[in-house]
C-alpha atoms as a PDB file:
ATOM      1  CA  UNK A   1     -26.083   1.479 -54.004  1.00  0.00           C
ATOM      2  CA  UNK A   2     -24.203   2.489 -50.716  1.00  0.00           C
ATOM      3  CA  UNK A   3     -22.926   0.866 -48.063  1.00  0.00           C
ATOM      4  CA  UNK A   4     -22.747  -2.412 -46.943  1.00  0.00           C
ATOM      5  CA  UNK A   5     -24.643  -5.715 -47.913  1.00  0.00           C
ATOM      6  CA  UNK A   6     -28.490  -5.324 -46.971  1.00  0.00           C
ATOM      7  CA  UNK A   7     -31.199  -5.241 -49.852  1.00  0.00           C
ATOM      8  CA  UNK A   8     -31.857  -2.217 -51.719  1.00  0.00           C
ATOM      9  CA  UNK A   9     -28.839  -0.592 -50.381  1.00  0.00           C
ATOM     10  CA  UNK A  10     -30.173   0.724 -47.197  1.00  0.00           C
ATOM     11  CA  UNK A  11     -28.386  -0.260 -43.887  1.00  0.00           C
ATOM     12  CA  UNK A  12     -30.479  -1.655 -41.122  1.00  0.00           C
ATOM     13  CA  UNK A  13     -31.589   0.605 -38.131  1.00  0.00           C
ATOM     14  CA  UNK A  14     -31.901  -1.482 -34.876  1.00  0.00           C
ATOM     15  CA  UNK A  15     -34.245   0.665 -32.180  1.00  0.00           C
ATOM     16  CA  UNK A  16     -31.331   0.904 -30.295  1.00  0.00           C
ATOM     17  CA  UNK A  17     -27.438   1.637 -30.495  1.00  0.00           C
ATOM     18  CA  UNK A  18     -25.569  -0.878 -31.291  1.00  0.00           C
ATOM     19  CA  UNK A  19     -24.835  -3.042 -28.439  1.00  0.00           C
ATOM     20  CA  UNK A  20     -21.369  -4.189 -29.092  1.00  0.00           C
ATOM     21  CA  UNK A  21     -20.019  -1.200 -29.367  1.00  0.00           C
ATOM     22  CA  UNK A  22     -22.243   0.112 -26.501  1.00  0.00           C
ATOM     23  CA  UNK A  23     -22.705   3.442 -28.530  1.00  0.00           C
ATOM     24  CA  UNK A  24     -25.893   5.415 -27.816  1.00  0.00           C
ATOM     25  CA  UNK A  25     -28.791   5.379 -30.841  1.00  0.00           C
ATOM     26  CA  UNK A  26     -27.830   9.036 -31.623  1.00  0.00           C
ATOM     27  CA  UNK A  27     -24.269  10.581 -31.589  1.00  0.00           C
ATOM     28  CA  UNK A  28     -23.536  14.358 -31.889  1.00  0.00           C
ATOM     29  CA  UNK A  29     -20.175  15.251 -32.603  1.00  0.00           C
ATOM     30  CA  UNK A  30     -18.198  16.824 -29.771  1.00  0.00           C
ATOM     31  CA  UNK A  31     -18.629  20.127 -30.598  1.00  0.00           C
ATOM     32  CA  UNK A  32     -22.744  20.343 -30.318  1.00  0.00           C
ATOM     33  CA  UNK A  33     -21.935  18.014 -27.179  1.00  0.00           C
ATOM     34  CA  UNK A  34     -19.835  21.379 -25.995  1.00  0.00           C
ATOM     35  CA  UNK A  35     -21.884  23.758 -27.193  1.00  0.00           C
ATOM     36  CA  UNK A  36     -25.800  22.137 -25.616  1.00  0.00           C
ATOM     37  CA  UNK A  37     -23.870  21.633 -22.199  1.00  0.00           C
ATOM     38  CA  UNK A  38     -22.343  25.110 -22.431  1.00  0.00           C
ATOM     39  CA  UNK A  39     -25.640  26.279 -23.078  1.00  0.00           C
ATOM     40  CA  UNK A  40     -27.463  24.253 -20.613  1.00  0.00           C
ATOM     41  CA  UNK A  41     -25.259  25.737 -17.808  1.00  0.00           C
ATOM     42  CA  UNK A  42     -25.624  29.419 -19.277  1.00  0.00           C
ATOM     43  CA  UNK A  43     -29.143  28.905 -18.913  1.00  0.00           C
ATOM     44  CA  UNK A  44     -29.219  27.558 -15.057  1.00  0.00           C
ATOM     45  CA  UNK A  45     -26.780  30.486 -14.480  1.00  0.00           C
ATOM     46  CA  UNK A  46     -29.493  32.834 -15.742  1.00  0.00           C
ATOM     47  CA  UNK A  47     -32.227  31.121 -13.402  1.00  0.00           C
ATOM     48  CA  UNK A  48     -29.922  31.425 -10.058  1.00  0.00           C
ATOM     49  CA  UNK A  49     -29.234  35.170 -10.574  1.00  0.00           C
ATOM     50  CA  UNK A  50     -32.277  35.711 -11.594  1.00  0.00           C
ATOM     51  CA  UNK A  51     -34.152  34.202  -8.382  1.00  0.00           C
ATOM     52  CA  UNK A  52     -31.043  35.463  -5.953  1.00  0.00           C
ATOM     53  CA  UNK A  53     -29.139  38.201  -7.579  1.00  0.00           C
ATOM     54  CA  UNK A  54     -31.827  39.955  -9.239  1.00  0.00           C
ATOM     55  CA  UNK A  55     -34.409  40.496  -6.882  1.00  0.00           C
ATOM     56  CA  UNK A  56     -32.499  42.497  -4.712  1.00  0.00           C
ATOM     57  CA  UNK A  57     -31.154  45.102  -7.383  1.00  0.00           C
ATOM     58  CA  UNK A  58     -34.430  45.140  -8.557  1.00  0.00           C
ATOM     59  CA  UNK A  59     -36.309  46.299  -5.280  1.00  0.00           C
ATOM     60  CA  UNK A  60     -33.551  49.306  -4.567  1.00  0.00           C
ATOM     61  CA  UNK A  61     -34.979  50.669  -8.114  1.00  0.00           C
ATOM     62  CA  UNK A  62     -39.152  49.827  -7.682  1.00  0.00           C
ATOM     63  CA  UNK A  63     -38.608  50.623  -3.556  1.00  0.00           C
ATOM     64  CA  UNK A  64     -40.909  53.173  -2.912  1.00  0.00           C
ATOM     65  CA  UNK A  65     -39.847  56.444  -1.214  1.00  0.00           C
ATOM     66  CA  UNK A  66     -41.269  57.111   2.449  1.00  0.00           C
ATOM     67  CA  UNK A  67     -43.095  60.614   2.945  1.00  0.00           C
ATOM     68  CA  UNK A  68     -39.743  62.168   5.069  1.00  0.00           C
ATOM     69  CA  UNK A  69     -37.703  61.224   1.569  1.00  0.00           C
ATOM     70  CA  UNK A  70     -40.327  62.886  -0.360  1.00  0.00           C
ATOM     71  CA  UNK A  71     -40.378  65.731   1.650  1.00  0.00           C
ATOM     72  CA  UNK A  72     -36.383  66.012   1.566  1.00  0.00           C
ATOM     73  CA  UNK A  73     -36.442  65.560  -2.334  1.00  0.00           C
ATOM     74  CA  UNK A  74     -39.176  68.381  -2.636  1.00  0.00           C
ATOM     75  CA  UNK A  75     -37.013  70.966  -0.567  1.00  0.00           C
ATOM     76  CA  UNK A  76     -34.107  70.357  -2.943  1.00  0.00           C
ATOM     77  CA  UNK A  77     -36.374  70.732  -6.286  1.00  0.00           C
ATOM     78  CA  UNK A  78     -37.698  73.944  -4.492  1.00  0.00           C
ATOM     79  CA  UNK A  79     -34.128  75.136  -4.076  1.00  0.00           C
ATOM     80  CA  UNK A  80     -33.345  74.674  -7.513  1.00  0.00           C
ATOM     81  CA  UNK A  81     -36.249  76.219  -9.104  1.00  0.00           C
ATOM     82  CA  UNK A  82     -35.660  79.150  -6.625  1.00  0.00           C
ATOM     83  CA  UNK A  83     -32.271  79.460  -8.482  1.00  0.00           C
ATOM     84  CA  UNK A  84     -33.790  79.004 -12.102  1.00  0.00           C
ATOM     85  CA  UNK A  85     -36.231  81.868 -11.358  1.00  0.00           C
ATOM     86  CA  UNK A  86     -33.957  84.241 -10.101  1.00  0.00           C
ATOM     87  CA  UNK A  87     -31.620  83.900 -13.274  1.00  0.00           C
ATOM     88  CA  UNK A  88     -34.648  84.261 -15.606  1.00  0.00           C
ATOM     89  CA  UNK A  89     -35.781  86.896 -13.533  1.00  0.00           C
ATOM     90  CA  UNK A  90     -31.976  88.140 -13.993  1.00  0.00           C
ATOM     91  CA  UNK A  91     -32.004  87.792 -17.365  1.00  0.00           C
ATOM     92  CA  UNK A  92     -34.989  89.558 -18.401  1.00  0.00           C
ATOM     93  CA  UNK A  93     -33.983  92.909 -16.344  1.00  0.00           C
ATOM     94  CA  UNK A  94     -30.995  92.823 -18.467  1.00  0.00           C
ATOM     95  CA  UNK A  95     -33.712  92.454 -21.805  1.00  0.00           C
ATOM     96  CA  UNK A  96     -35.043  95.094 -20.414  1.00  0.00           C
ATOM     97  CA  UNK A  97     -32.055  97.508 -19.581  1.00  0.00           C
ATOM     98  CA  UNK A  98     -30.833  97.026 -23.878  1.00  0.00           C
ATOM     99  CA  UNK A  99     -32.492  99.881 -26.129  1.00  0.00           C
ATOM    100  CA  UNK A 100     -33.937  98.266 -29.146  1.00  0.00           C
ATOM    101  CA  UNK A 101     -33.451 100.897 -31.727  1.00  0.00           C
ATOM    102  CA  UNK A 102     -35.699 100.156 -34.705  1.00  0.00           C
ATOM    103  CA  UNK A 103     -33.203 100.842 -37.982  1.00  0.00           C
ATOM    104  CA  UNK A 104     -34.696 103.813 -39.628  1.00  0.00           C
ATOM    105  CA  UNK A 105     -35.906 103.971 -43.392  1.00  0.00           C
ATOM    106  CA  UNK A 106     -34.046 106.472 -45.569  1.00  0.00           C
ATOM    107  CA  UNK A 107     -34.648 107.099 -49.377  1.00  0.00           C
ATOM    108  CA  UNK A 108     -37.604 105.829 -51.229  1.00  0.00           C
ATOM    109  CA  UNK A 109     -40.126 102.946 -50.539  1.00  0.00           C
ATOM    110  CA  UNK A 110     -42.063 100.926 -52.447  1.00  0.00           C
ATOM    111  CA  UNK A 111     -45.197 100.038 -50.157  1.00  0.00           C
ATOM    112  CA  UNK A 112     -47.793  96.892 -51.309  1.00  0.00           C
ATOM    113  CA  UNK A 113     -51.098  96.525 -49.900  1.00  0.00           C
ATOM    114  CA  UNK A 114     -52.343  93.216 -50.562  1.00  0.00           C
ATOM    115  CA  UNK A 115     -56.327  92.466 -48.935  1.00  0.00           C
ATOM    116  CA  UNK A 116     -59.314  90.143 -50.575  1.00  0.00           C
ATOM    117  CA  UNK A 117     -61.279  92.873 -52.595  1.00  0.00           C
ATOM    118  CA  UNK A 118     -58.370  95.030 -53.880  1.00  0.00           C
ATOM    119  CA  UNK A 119     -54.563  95.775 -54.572  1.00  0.00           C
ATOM    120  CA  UNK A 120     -52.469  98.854 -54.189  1.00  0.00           C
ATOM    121  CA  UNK A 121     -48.833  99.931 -54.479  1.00  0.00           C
ATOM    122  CA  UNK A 122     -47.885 103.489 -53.196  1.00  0.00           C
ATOM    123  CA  UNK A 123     -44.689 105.106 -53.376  1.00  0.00           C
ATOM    124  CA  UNK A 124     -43.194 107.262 -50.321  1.00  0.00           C
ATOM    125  CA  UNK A 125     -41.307 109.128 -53.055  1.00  0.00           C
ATOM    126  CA  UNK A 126     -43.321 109.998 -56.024  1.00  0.00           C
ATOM    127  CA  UNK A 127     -40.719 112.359 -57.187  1.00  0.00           C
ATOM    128  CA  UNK A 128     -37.993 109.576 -57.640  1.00  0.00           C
ATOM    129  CA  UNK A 129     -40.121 106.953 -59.223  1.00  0.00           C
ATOM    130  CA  UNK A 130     -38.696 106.702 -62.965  1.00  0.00           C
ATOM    131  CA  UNK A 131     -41.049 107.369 -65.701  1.00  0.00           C
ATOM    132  CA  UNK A 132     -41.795 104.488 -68.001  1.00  0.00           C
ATOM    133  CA  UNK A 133     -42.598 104.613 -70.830  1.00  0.00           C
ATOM    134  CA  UNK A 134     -45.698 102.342 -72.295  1.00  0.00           C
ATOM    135  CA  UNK A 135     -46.586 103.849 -75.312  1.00  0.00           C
ATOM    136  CA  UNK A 136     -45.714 100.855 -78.289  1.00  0.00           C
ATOM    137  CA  UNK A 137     -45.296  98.725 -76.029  1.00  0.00           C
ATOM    138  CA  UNK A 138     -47.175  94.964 -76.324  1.00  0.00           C
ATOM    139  CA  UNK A 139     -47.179  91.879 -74.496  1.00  0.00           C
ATOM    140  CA  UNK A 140     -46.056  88.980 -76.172  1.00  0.00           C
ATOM    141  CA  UNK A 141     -48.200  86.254 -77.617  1.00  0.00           C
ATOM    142  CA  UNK A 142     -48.065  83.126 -75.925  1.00  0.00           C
ATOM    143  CA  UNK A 143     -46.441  80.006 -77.241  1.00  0.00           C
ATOM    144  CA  UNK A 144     -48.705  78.149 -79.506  1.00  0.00           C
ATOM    145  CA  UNK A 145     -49.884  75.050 -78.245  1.00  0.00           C
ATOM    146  CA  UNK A 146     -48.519  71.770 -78.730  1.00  0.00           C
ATOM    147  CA  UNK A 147     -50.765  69.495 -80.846  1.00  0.00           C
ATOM    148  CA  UNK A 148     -51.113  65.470 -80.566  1.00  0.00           C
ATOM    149  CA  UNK A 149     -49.058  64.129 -83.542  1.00  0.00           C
ATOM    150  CA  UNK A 150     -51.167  61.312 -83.844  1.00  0.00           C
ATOM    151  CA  UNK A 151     -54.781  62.388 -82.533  1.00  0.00           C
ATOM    152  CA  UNK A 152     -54.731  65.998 -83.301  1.00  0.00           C
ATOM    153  CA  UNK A 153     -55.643  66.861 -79.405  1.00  0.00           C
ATOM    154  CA  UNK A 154     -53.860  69.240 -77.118  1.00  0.00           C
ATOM    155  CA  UNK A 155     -50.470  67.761 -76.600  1.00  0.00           C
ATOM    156  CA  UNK A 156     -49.637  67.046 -72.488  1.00  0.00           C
ATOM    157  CA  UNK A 157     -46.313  64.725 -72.866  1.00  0.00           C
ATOM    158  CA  UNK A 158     -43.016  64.931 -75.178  1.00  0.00           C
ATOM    159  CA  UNK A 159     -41.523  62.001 -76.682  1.00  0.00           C
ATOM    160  CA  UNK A 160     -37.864  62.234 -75.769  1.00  0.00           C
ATOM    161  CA  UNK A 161     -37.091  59.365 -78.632  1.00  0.00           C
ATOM    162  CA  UNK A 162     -38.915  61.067 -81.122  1.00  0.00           C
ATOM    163  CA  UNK A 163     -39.141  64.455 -80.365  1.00  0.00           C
ATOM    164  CA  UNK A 164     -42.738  64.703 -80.774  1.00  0.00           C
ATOM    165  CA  UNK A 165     -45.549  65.042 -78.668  1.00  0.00           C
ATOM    166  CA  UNK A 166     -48.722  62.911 -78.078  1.00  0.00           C
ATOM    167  CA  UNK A 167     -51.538  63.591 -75.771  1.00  0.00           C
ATOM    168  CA  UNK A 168     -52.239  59.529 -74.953  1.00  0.00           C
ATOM    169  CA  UNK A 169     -50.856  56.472 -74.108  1.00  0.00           C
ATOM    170  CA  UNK A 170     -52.196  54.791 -77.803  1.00  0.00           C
ATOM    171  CA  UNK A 171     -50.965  58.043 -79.341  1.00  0.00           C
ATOM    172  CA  UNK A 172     -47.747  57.248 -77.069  1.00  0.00           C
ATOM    173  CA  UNK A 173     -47.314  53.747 -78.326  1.00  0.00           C
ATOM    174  CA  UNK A 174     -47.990  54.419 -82.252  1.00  0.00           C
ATOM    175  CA  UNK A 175     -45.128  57.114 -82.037  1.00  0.00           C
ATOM    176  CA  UNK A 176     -42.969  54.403 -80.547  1.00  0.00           C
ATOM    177  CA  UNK A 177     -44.090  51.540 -83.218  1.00  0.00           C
ATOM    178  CA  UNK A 178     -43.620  54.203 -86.383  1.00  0.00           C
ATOM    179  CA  UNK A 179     -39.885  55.156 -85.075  1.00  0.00           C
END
């Protein structure tokens, strides 16, 4: 085992440190020692400011303002919103004093009507419309409809492996199996 000469290979605790060497029962090494008293101070630090230091910066921000402050604070926000009136007041004459010329409409229009129970499209210019012609002419069909390759019902997906399309997830994974 390790270390020394005991039974099993396990060294012998005492309760206490060694008295010889005169060595407390725990040792750290000296940098935790460092670091817990560095700590330890940082921490009583913390507690003096906060009972001396703090407090006093603390009661200039919660102390509460006596009426005559109030009052003197009040006459300043008056003063300002005074000014802020006056240029929006300023501002809107000048609105005012601008002619807003609407951009007139030349040439033909095209006007839609669009309401619940009907639809209607007028022209300002009859005259101009062109004629069209709708005599022959046919809509086309619509694409067929893709069928299941497996089921035979209306095909929703694509298989991008097998190019074909399937309408379940069984349809899905006998495509995948065949391929």
């Amino acid at each position: 085992g390790r270390g020394g000469g005991s039974k099993g290979g396990k060294r012998e605790r005492s309760g206490r440190g060694s008295e010889s060497s005169g060595r407390p029962e725990r040792s750290f090494r000296s940098t935790t020692q460092l670091r817990s008293e560095a700590s330890k101070t940082a921490a009583i630090d913390a507690a003096q400011r906060r009972n001396e230091g703090g407090k006093g910066r603390r009661q200039e921000e919660e102390r509460r303002l006596t009426q005559a402050e109030l009052l003197e604070e009040a006459k300043v926000t008056a003063v300002d919103n005074e000014k802020d009136l006056q240029r929006l007041v300023r501002i809107e004459e000048d609105m005012k004093k601008v002619v807003w010329r609407k951009r007139e409409l030349t040439g033909p229009r095209i006007v839609v009507v669009s309401r619940k129970d009907h639809f209607s499209i007028s022209f300002s210019d009859p005259a101009s419309v062109p004629a069209l012609n709708w005599e022959g002419a046919s809509a086309q069909p619509p694409p067929p409809k893709q069928v299941c390759a497996i089921t035979g019902k209306p095909a929703k997906y694509l298989d991008p492996k097998t190019g074909q399309y399937y309408a379940t997830l069984e349809a899905f994974k006998k495509l995948r199996a065949n391929a």
